[in-house]
PDB file of N, CA and C in Angstrom:
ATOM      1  N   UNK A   1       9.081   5.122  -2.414  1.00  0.00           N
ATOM      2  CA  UNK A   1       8.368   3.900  -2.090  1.00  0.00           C
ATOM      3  C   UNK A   1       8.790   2.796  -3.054  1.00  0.00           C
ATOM      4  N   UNK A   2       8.890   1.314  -2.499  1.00  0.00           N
ATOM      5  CA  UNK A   2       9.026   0.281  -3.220  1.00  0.00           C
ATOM      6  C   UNK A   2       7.943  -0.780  -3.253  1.00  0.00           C
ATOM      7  N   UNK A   3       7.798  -1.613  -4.468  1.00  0.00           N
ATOM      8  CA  UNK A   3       6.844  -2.834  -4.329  1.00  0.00           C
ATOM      9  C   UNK A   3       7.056  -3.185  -2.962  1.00  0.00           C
ATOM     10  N   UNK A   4       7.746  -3.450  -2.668  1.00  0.00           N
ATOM     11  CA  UNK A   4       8.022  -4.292  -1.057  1.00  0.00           C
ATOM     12  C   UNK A   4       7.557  -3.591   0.254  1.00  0.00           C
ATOM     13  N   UNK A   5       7.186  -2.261  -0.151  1.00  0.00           N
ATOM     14  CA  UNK A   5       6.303  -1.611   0.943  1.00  0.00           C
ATOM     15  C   UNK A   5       4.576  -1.643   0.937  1.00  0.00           C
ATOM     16  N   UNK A   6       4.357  -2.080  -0.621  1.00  0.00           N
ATOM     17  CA  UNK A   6       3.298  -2.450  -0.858  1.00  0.00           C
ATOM     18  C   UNK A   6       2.780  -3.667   0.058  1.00  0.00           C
ATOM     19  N   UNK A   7       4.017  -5.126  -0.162  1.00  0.00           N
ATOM     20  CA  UNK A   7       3.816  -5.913   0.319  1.00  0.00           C
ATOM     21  C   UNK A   7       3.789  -6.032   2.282  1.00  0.00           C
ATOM     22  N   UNK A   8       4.496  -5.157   2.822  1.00  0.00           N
ATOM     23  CA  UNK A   8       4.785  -5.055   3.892  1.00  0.00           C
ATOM     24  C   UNK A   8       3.360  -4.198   4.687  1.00  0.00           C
ATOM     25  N   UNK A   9       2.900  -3.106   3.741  1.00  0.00           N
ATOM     26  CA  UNK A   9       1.164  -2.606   3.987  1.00  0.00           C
ATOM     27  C   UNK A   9       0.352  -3.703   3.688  1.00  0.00           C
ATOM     28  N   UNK A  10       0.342  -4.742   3.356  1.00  0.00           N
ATOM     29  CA  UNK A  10      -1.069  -5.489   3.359  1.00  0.00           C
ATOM     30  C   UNK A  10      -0.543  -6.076   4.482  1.00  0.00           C
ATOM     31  N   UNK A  11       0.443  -6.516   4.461  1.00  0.00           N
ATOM     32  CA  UNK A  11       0.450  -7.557   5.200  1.00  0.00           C
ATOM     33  C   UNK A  11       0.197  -7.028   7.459  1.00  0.00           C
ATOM     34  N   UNK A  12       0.513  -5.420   7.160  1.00  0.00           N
ATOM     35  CA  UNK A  12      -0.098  -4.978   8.257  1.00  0.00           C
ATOM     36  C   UNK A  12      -1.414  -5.012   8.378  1.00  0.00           C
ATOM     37  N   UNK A  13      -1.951  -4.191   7.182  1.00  0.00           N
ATOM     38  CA  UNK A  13      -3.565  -4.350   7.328  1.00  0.00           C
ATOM     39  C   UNK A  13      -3.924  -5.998   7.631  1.00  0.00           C
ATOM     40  N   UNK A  14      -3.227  -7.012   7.178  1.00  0.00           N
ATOM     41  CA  UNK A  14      -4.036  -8.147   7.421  1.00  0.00           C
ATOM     42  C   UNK A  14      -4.024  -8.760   8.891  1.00  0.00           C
ATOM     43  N   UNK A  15      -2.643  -8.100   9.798  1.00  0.00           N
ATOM     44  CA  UNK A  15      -2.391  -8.686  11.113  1.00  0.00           C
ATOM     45  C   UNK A  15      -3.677  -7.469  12.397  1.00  0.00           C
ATOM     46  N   UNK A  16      -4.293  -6.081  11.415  1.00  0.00           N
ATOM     47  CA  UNK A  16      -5.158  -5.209  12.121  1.00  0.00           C
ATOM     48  C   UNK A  16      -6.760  -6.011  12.450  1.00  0.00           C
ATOM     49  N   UNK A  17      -6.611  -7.090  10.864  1.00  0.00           N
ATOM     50  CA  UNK A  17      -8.211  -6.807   9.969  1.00  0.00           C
ATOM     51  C   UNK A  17      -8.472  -8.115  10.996  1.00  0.00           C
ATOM     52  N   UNK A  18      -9.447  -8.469  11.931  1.00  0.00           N
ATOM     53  CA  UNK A  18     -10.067  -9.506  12.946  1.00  0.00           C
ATOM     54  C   UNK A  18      -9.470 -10.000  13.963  1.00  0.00           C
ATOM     55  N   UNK A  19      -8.212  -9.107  14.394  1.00  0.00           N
ATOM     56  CA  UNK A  19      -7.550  -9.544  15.600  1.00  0.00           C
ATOM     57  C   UNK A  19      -7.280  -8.638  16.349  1.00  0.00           C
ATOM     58  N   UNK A  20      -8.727  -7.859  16.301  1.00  0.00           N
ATOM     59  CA  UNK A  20      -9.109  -6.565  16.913  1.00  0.00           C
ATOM     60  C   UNK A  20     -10.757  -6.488  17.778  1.00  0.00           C
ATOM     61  N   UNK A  21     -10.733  -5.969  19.226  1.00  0.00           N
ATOM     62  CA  UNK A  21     -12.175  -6.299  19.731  1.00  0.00           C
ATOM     63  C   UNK A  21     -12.819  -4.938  18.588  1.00  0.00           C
ATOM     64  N   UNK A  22     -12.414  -4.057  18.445  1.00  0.00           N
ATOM     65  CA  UNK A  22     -13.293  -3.111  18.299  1.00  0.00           C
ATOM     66  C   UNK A  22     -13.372  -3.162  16.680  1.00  0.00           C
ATOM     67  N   UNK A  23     -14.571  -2.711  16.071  1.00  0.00           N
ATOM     68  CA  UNK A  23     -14.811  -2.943  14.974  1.00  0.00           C
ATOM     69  C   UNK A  23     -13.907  -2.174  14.128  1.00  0.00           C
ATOM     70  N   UNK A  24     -13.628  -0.578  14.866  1.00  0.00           N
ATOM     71  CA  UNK A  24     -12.768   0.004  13.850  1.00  0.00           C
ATOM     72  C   UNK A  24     -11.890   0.131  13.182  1.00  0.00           C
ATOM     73  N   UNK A  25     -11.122  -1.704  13.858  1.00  0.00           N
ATOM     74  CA  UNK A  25      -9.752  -2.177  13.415  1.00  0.00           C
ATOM     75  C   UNK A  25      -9.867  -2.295  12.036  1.00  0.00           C
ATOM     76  N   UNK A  26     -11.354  -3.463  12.089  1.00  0.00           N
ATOM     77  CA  UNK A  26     -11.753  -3.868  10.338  1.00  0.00           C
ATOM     78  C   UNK A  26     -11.729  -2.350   9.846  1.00  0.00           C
ATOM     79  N   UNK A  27     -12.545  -1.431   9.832  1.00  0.00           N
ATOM     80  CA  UNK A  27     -12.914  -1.033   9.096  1.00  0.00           C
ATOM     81  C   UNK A  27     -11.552   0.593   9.069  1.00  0.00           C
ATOM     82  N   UNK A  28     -10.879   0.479   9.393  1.00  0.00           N
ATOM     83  CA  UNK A  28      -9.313   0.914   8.645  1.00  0.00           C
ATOM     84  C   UNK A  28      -8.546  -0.164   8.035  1.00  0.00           C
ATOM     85  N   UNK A  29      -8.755  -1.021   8.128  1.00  0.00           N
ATOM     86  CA  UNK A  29      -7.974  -1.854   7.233  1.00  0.00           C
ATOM     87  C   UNK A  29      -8.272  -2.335   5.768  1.00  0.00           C
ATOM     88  N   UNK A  30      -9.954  -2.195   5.957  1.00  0.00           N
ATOM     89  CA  UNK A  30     -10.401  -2.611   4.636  1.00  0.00           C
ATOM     90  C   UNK A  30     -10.286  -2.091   3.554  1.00  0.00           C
ATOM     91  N   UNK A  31     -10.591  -0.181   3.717  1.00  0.00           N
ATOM     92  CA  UNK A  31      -9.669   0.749   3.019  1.00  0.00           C
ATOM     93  C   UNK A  31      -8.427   0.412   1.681  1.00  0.00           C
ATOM     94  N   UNK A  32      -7.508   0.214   3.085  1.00  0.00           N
ATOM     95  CA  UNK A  32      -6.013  -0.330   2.489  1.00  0.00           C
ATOM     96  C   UNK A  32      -5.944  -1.518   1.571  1.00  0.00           C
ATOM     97  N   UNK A  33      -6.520  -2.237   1.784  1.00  0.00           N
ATOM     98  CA  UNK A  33      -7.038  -3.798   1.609  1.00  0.00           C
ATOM     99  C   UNK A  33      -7.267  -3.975   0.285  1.00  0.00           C
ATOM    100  N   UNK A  34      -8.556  -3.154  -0.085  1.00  0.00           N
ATOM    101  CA  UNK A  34      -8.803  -2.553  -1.393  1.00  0.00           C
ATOM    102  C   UNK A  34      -8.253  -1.895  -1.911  1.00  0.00           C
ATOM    103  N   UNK A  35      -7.723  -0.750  -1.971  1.00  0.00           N
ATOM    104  CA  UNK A  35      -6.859  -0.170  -2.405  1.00  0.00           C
ATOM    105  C   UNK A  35      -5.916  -0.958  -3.305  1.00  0.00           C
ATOM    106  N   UNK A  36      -5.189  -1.828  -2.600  1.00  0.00           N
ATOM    107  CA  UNK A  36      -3.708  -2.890  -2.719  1.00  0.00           C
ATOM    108  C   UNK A  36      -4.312  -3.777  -3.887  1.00  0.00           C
ATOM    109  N   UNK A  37      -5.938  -4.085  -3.500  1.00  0.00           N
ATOM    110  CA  UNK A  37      -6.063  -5.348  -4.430  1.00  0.00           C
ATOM    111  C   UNK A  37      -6.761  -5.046  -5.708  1.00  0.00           C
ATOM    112  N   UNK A  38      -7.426  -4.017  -6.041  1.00  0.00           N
ATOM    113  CA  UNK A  38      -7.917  -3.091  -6.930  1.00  0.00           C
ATOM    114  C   UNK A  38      -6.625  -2.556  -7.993  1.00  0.00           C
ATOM    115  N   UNK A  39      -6.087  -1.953  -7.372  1.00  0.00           N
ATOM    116  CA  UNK A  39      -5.109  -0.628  -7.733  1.00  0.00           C
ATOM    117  C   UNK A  39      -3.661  -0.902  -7.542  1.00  0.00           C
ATOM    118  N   UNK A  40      -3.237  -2.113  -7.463  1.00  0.00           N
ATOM    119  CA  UNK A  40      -1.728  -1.959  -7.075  1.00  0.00           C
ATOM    120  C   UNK A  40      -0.974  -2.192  -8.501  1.00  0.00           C
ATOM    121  N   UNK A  41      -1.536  -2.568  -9.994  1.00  0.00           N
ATOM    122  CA  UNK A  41      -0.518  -2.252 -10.877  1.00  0.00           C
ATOM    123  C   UNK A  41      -0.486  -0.366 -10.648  1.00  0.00           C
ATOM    124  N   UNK A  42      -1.169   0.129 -10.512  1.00  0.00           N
ATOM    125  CA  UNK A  42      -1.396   1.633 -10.803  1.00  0.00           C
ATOM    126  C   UNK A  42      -0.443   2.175  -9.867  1.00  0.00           C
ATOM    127  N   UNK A  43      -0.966   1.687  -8.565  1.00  0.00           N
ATOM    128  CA  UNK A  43       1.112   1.955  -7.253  1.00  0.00           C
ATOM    129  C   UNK A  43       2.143   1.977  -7.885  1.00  0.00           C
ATOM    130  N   UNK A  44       2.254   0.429  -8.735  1.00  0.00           N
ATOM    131  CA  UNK A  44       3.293   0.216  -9.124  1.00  0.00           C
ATOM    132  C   UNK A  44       4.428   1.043  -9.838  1.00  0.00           C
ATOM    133  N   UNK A  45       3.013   1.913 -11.295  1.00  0.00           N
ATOM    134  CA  UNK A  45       3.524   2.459 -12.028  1.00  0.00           C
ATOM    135  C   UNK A  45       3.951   3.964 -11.822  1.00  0.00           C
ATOM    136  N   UNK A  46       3.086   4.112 -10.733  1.00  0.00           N
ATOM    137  CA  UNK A  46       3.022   5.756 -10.278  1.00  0.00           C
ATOM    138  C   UNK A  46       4.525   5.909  -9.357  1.00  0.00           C
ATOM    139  N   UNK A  47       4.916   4.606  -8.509  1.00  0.00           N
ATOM    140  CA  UNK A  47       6.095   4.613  -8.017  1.00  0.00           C
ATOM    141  C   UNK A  47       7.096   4.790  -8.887  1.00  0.00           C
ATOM    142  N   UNK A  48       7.080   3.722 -10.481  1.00  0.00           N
ATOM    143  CA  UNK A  48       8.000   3.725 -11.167  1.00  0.00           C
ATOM    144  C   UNK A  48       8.491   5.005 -11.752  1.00  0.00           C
ATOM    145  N   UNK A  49       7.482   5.903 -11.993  1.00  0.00           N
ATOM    146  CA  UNK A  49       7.410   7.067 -12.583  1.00  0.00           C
ATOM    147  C   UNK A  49       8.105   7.973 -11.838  1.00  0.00           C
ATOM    148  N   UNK A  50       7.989   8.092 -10.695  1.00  0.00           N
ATOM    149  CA  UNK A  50       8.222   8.679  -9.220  1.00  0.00           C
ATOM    150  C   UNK A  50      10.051   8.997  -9.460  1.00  0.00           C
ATOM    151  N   UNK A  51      10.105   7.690  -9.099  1.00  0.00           N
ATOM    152  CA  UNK A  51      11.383   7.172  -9.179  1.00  0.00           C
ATOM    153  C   UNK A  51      12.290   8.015 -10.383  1.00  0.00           C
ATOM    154  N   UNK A  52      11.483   7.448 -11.644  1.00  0.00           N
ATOM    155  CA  UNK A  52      12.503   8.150 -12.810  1.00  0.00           C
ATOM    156  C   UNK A  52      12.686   9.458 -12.812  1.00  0.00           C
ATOM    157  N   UNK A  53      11.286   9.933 -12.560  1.00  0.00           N
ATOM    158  CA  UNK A  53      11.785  11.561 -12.166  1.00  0.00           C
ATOM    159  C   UNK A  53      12.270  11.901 -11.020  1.00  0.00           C
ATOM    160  N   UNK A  54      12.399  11.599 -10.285  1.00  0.00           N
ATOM    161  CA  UNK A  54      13.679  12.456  -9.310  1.00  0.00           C
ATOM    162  C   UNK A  54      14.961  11.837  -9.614  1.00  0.00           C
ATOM    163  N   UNK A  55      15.162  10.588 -10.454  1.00  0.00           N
ATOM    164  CA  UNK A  55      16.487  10.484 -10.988  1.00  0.00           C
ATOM    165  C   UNK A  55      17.012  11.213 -12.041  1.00  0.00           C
ATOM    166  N   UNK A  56      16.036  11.410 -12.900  1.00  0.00           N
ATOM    167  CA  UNK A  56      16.235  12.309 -13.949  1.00  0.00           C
ATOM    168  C   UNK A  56      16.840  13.707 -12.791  1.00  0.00           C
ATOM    169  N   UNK A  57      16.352  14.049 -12.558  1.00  0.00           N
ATOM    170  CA  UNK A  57      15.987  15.525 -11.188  1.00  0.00           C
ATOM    171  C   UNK A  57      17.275  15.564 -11.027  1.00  0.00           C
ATOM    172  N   UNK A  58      17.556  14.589 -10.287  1.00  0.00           N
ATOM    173  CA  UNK A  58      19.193  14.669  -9.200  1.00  0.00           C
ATOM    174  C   UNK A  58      20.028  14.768 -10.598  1.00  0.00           C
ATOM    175  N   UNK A  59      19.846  14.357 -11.966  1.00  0.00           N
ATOM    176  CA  UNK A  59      21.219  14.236 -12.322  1.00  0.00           C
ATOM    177  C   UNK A  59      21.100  15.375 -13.531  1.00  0.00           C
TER     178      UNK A  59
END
């Protein structure tokens, strides 16, 4: 995963979150929503980490 998938998930949740008849659109999106806006240095770093170890890994 990259920052830019971060950015590419909100920006789905935001095209789900009120341009939906049924309520359950909001309420899967809000989830994500929070998540992203709470917690996304913590994505960030858990990706970065991610990353180094399976590079470390492969080599």
């Amino acid at each position: 995963a990259s920052p830019d998938e971060i950015d590419a998930l909100w920006e789905v949740s935001k095209q789900i979150e009120g341009h939906t008849i049924c309520a359950l659109g909001d309420g899967a999106a809000w989830p994500v929503q929070g998540l992203i806006r709470h917690f996304r240095p913590v994505l960030e770093e858990r990706m970065a980490t991610f990353a180094a170890t399976k590079k470390a890994i492969a080599n």
